[in-house]
C-alpha atoms as a PDB file:
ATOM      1  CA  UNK A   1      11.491   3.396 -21.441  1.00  0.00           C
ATOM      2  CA  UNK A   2      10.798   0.519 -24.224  1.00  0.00           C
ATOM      3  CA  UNK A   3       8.807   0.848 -27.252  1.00  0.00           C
ATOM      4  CA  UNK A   4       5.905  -1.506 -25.452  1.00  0.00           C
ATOM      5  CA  UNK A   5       5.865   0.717 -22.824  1.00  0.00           C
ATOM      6  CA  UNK A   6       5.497   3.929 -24.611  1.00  0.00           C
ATOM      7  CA  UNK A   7       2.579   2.700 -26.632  1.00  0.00           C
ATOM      8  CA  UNK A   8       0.448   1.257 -23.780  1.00  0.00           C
ATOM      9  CA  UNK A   9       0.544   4.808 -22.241  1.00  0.00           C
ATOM     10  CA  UNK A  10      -0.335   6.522 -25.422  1.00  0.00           C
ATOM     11  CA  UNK A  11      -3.002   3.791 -26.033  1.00  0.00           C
ATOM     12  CA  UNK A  12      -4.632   3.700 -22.481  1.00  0.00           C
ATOM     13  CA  UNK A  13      -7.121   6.249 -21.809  1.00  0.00           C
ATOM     14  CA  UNK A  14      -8.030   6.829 -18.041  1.00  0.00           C
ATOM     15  CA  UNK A  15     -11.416   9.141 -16.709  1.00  0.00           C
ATOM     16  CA  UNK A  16     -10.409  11.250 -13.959  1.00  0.00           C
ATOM     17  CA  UNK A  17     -13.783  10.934 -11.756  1.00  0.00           C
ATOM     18  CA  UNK A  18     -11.607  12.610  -8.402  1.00  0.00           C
ATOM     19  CA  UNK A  19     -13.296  15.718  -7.013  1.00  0.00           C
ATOM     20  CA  UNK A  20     -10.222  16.348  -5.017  1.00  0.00           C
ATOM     21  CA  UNK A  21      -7.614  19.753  -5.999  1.00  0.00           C
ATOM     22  CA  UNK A  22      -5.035  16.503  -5.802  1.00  0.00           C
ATOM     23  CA  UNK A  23      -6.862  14.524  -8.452  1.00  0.00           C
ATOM     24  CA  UNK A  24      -7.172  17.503 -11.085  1.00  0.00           C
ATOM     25  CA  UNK A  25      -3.413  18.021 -10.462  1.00  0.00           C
ATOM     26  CA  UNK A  26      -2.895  14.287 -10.377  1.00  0.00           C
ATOM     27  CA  UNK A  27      -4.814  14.016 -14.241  1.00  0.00           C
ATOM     28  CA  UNK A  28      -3.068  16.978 -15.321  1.00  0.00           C
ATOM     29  CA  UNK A  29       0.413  14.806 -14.559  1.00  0.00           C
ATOM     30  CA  UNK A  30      -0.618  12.033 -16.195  1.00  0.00           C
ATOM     31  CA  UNK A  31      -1.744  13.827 -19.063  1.00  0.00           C
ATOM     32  CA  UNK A  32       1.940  15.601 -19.422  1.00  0.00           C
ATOM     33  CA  UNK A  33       3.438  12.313 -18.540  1.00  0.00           C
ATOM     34  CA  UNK A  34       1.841  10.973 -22.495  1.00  0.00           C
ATOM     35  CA  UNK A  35      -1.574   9.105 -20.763  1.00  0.00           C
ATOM     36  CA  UNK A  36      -4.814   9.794 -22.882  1.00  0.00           C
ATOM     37  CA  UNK A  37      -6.726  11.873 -20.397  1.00  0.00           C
ATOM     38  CA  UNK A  38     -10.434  12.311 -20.928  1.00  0.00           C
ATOM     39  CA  UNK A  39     -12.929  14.478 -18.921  1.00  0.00           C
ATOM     40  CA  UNK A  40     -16.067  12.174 -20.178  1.00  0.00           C
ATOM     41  CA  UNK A  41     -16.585   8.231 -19.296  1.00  0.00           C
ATOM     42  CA  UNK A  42     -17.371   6.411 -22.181  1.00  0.00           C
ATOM     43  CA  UNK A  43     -16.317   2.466 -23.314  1.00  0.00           C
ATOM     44  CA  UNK A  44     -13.595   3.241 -24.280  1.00  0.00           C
ATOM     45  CA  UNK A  45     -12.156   3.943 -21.127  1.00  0.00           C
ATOM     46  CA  UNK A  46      -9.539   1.729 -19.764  1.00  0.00           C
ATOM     47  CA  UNK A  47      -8.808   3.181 -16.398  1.00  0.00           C
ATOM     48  CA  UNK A  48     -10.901   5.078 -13.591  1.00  0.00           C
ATOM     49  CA  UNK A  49      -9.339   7.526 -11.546  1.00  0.00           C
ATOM     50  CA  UNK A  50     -10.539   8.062  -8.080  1.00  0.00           C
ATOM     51  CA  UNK A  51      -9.689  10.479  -4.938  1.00  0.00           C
ATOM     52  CA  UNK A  52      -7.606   9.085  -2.078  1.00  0.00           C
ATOM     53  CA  UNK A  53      -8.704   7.746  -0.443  1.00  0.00           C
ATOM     54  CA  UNK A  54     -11.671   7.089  -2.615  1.00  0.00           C
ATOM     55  CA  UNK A  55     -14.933   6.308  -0.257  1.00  0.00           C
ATOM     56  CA  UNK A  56     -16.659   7.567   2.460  1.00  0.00           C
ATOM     57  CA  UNK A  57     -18.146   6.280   5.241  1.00  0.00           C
ATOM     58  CA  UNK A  58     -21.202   6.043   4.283  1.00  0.00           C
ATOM     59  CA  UNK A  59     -20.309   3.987   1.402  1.00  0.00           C
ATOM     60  CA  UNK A  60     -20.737   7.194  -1.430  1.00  0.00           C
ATOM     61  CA  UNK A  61     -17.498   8.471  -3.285  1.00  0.00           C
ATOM     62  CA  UNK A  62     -15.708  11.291  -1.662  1.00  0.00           C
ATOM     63  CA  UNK A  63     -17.268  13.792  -3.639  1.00  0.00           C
ATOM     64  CA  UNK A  64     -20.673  12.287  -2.811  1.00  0.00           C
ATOM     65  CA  UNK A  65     -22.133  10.434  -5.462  1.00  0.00           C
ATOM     66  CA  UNK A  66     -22.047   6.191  -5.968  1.00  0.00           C
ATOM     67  CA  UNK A  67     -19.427   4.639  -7.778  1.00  0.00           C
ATOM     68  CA  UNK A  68     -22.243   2.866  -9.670  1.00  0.00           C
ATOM     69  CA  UNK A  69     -23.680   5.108 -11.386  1.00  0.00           C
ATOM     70  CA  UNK A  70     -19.997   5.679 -12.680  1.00  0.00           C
ATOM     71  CA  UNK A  71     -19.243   2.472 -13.762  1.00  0.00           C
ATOM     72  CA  UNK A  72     -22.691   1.480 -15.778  1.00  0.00           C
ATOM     73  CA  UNK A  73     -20.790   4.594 -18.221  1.00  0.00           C
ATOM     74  CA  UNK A  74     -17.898   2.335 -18.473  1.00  0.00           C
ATOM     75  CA  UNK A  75     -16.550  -1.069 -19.883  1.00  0.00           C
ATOM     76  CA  UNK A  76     -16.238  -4.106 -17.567  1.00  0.00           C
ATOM     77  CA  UNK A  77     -12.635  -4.281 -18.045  1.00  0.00           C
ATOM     78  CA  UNK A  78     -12.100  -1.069 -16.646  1.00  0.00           C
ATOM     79  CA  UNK A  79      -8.955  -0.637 -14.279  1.00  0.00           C
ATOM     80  CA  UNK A  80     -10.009   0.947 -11.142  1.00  0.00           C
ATOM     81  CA  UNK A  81      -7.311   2.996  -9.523  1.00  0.00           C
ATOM     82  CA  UNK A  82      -7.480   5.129  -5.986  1.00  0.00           C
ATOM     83  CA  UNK A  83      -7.601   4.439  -2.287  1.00  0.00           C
ATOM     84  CA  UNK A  84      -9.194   1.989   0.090  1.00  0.00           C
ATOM     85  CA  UNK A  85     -11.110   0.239  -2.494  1.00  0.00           C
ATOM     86  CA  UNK A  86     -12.624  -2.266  -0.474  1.00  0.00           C
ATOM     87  CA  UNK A  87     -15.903  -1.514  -2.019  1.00  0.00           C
ATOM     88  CA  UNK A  88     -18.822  -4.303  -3.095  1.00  0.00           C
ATOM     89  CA  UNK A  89     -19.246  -2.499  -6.006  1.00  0.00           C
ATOM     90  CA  UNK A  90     -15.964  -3.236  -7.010  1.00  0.00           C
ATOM     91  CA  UNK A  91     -15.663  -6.869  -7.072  1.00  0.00           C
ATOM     92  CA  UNK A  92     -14.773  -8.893  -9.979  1.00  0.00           C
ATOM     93  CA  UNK A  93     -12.550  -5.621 -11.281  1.00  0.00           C
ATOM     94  CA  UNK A  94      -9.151  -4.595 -11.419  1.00  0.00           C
ATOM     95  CA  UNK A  95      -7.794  -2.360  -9.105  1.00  0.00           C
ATOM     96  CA  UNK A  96      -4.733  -0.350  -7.738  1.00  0.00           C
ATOM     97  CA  UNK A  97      -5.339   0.713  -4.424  1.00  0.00           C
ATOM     98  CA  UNK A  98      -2.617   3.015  -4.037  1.00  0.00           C
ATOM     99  CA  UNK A  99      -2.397   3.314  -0.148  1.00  0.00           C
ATOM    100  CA  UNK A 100      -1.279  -0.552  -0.050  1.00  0.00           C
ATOM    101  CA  UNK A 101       2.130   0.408  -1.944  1.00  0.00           C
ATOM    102  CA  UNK A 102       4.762   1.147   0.636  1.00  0.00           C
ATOM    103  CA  UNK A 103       6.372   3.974  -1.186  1.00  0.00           C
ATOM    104  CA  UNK A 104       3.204   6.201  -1.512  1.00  0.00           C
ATOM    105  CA  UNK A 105       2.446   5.838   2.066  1.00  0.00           C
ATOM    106  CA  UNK A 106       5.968   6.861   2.969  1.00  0.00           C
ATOM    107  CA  UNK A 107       5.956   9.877   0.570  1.00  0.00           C
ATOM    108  CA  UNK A 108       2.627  10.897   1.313  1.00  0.00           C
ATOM    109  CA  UNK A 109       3.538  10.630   5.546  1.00  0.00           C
ATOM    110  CA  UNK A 110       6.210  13.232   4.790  1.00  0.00           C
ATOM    111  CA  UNK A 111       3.246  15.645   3.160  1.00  0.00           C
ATOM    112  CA  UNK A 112       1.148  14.636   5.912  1.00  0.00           C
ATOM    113  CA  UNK A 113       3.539  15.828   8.473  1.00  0.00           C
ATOM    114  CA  UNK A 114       4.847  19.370   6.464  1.00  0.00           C
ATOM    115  CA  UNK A 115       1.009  20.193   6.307  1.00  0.00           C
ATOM    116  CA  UNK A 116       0.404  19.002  10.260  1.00  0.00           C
ATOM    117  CA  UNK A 117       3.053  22.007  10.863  1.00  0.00           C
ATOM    118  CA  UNK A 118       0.835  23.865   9.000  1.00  0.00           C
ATOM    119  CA  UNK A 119      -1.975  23.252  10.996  1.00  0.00           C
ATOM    120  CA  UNK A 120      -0.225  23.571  14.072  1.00  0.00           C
ATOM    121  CA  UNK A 121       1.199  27.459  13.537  1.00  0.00           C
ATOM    122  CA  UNK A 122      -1.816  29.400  13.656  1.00  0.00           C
ATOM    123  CA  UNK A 123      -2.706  28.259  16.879  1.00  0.00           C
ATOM    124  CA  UNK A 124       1.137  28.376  18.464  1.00  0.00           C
ATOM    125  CA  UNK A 125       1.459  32.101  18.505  1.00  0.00           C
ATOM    126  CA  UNK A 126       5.370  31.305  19.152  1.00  0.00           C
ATOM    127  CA  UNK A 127       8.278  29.962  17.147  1.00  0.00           C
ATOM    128  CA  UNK A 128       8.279  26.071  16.842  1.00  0.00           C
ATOM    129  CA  UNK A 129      12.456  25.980  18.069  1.00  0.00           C
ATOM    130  CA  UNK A 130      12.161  25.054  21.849  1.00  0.00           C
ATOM    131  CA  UNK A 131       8.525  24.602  21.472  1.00  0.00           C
ATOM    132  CA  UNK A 132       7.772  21.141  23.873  1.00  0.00           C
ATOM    133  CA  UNK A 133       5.722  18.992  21.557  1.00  0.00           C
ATOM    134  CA  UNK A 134       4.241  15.125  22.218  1.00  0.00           C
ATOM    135  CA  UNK A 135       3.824  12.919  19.390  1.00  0.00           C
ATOM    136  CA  UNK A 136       1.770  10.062  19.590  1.00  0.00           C
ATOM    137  CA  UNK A 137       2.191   7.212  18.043  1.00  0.00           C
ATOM    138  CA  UNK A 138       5.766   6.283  15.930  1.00  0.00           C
ATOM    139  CA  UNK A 139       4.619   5.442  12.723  1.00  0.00           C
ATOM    140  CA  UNK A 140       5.274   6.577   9.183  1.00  0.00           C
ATOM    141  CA  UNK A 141       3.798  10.025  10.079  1.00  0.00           C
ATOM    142  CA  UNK A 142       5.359  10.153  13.590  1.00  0.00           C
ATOM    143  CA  UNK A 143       8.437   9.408  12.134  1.00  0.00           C
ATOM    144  CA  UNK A 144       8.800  11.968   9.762  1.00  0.00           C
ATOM    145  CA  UNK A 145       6.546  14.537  11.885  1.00  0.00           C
ATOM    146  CA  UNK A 146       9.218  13.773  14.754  1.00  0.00           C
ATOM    147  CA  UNK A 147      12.601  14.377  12.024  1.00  0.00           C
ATOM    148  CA  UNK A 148      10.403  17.541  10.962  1.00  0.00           C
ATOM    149  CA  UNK A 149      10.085  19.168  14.253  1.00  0.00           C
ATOM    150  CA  UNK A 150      13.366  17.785  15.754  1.00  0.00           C
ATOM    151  CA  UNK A 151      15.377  19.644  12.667  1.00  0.00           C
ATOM    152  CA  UNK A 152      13.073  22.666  13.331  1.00  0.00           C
ATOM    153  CA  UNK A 153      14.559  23.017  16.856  1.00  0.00           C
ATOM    154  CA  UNK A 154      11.569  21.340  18.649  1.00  0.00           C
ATOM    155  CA  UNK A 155      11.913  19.547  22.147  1.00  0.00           C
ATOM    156  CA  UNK A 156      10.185  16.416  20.855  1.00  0.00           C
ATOM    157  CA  UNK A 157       8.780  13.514  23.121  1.00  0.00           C
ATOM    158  CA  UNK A 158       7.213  10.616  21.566  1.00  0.00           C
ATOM    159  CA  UNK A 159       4.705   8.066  23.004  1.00  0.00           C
ATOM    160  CA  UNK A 160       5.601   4.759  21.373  1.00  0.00           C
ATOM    161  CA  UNK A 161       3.987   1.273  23.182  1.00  0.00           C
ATOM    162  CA  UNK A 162       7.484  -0.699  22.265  1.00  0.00           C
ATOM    163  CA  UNK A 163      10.029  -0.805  24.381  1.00  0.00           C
ATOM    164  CA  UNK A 164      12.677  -1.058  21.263  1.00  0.00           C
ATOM    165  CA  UNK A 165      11.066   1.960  19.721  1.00  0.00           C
ATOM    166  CA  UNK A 166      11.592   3.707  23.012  1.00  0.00           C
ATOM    167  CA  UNK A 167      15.177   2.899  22.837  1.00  0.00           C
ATOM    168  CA  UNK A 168      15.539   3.684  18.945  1.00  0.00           C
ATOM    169  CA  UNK A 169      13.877   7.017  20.034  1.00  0.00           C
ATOM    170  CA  UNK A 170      16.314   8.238  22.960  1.00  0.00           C
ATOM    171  CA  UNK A 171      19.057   6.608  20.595  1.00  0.00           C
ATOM    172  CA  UNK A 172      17.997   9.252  17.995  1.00  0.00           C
ATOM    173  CA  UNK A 173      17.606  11.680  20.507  1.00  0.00           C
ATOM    174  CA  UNK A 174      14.297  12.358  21.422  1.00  0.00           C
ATOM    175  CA  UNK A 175      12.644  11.488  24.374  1.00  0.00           C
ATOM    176  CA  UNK A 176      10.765   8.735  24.672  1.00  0.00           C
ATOM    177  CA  UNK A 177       7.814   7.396  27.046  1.00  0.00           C
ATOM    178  CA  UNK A 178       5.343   4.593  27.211  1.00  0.00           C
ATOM    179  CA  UNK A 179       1.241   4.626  27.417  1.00  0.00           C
ATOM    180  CA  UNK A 180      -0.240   5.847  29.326  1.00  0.00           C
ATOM    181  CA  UNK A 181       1.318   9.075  29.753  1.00  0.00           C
ATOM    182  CA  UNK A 182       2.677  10.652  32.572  1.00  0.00           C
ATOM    183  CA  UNK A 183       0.570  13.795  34.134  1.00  0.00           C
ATOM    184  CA  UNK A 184       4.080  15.450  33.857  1.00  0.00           C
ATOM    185  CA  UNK A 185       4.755  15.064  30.658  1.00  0.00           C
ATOM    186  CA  UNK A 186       0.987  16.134  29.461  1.00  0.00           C
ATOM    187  CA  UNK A 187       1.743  19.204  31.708  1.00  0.00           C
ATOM    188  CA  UNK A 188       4.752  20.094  30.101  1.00  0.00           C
ATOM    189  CA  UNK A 189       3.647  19.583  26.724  1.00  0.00           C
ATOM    190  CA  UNK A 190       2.468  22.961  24.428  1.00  0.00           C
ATOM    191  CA  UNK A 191       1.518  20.690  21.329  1.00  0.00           C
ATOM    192  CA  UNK A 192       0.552  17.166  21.333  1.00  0.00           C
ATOM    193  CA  UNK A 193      -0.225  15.198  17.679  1.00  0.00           C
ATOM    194  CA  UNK A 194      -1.628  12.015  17.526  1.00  0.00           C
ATOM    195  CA  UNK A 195      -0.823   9.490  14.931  1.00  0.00           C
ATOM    196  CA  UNK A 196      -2.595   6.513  16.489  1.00  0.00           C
ATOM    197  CA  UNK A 197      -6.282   5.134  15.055  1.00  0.00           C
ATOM    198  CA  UNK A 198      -7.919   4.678  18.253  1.00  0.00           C
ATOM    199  CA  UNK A 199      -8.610   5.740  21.861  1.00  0.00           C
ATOM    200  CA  UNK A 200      -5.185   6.824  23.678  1.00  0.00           C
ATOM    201  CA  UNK A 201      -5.551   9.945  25.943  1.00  0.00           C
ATOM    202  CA  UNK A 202      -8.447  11.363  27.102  1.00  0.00           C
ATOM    203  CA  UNK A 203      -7.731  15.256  27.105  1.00  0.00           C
ATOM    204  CA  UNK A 204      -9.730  16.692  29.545  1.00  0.00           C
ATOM    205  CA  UNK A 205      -7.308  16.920  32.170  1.00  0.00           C
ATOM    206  CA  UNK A 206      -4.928  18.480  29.431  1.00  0.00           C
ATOM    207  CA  UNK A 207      -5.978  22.303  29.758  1.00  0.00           C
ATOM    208  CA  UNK A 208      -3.624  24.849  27.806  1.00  0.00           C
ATOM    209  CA  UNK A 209      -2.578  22.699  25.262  1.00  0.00           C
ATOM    210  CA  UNK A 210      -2.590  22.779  21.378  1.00  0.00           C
ATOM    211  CA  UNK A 211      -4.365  19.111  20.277  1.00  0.00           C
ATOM    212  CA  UNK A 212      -3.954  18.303  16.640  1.00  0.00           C
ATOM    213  CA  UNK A 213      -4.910  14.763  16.099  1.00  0.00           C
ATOM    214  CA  UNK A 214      -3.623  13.095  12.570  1.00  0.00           C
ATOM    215  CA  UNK A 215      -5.546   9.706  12.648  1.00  0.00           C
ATOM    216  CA  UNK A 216      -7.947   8.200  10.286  1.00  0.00           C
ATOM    217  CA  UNK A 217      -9.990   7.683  13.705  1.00  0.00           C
ATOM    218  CA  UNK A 218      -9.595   9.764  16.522  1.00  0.00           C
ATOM    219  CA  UNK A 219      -7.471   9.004  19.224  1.00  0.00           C
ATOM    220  CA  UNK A 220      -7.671  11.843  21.277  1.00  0.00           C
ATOM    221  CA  UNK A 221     -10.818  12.899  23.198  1.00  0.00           C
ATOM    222  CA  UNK A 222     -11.627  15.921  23.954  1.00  0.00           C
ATOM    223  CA  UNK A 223     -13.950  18.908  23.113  1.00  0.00           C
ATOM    224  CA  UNK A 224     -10.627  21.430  21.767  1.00  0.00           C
ATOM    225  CA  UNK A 225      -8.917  18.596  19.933  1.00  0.00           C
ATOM    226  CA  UNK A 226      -8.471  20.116  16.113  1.00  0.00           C
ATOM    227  CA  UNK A 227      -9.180  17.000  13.684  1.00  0.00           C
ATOM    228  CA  UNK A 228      -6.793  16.791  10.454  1.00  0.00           C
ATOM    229  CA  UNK A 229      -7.491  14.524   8.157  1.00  0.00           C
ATOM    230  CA  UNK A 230      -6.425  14.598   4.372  1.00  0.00           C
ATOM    231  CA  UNK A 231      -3.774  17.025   4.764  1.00  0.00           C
ATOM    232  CA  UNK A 232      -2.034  16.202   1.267  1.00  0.00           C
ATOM    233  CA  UNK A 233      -4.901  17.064  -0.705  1.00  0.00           C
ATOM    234  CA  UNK A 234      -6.410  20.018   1.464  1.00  0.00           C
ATOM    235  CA  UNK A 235      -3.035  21.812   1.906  1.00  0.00           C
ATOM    236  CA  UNK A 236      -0.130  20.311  -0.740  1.00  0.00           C
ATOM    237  CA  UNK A 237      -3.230  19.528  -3.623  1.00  0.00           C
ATOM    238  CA  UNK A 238       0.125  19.689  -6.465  1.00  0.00           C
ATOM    239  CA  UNK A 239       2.511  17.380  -4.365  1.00  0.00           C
ATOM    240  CA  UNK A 240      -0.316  15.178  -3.780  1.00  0.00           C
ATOM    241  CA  UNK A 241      -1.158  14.767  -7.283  1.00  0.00           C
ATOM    242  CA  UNK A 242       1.628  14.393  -8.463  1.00  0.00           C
ATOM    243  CA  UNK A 243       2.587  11.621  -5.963  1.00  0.00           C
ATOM    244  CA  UNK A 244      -0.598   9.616  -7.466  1.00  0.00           C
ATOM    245  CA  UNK A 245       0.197  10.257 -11.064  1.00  0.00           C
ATOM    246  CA  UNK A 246       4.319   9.165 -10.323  1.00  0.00           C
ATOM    247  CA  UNK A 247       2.996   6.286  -8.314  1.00  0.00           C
ATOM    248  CA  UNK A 248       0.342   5.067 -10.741  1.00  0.00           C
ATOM    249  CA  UNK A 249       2.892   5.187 -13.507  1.00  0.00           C
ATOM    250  CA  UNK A 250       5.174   3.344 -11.646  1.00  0.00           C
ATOM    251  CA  UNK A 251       3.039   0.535 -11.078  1.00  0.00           C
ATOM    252  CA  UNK A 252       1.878   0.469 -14.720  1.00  0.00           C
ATOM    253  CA  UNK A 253       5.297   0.577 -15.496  1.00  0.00           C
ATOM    254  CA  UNK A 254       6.541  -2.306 -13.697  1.00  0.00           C
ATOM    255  CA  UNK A 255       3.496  -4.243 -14.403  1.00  0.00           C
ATOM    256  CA  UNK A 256       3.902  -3.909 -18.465  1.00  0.00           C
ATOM    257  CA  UNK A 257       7.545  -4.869 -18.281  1.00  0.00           C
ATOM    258  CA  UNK A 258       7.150  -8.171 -15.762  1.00  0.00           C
END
């Protein structure tokens, strides 16, 4: 670490305003890490922390409230840092959205996917080797749900719409099919996720089946789907703060040194 380094993160003081178990943990990091943590906005703060994602949809912060309210505490130059911060209160400052860096989303699919097990086993009432389970969707979270299960002993299928995923997958092997989905295969199924943001199975002819959908919208209808969303923080609040706090610094990081 150089000497510049070291004394912008003892000189820059950041306001945790997160309501989440993952932001306390996530301040608490930073604060071990050397950061000048303060549990009061004032001026002289030169970074906001948020929850993430940080917003709503009705436009209020997570934790209810309106960012500005927040920011008339706080200087103009004020580094904004948290998730989906597409916000017009926002304009004209500096922010790190930290679900547009590629390395957060890929740690924080692999807690997404350890908690969606968690969600999943109360309901199972059976051991998950040689359970039949349906992903949908092969993104970052159906990859590393699929690995998950797969290592676990699971009879994994996934749903992907290419055809080179499809290949990839049966290369891998797990089985693969296309959208829609087979009756046979919904049959068959004891667990289905979905990982997709938008309308792909309509579950009502899917009758003793464990639904867990994953997306930020849903994407499977149906009266008995379960809906997960924020897993990190709800189930792995530590590993989820700490992810922030290791990814923030390694933006500052690279930022102060380019």
């Amino acid at each position: 670490m150089s000497i510049f380094w070291h004394e912008r993160v003892m000189r820059m003081k950041i306001y945790c305003a997160g309501t989440t178990a993952a932001a306390e943990y996530a301040a608490s990091e930073l604060w071990a890490k050397g950061w000048d943590v303060t549990s009061r906005p004032g001026r002289d703060v030169e970074m906001l922390l948020l929850d993430v994602p940080s917003f709503g949809a009705n436009g209020f912060l997570r934790g209810g409230g309106e960012i500005q309210r927040i920011l008339e505490l706080l200087g103009q130059n004020v580094i904004v840092c948290g998730g989906k911060l597409e916000h017009p209160a926002l304009e004209g400052y500096a922010k790190i959205d930290l679900l547009q860096d590629e390395d957060y989303l890929a740690e924080n699919a692999y807690i997404t996917a350890e908690a969606a097990l968690d969600v999943a086993l109360p309901y199972l009432q059976r051991t998950v080797r040689s359970c039949k389970v349906l992903i949908l969707g092969w993104g970052r979270i159906g990859k590393c749900l699929g690995n998950l299960l797969k290592a676990m002993g699971a009879e994994v299928t996934v749903a992907a719409r290419k055809a080179s995923d499809r290949a990839m997958l049966k290369a891998l092997g797990f089985g693969a099919v296309g959208f829609p989905i087979e009756a046979e295969i919904l049959e068959a199924s004891e667990l289905i996720y979905n990982t997709v943001p938008y309308g792909v199975l309509d579950c009502a002819p899917v009758k003793e089946c464990i639904k867990i959908d994953l997306a930020s919208q849903q994407g499977m209808i149906g009266d008995d789907v379960v809906i997960a969303r924020g897993l990190p923080g709800i189930h792995f609040p530590e590993s989820s703060g700490k992810l922030i706090a290791n990814t923030l610094t390694r933006i500052l990081r690279k930022e102060a040194s380019s």
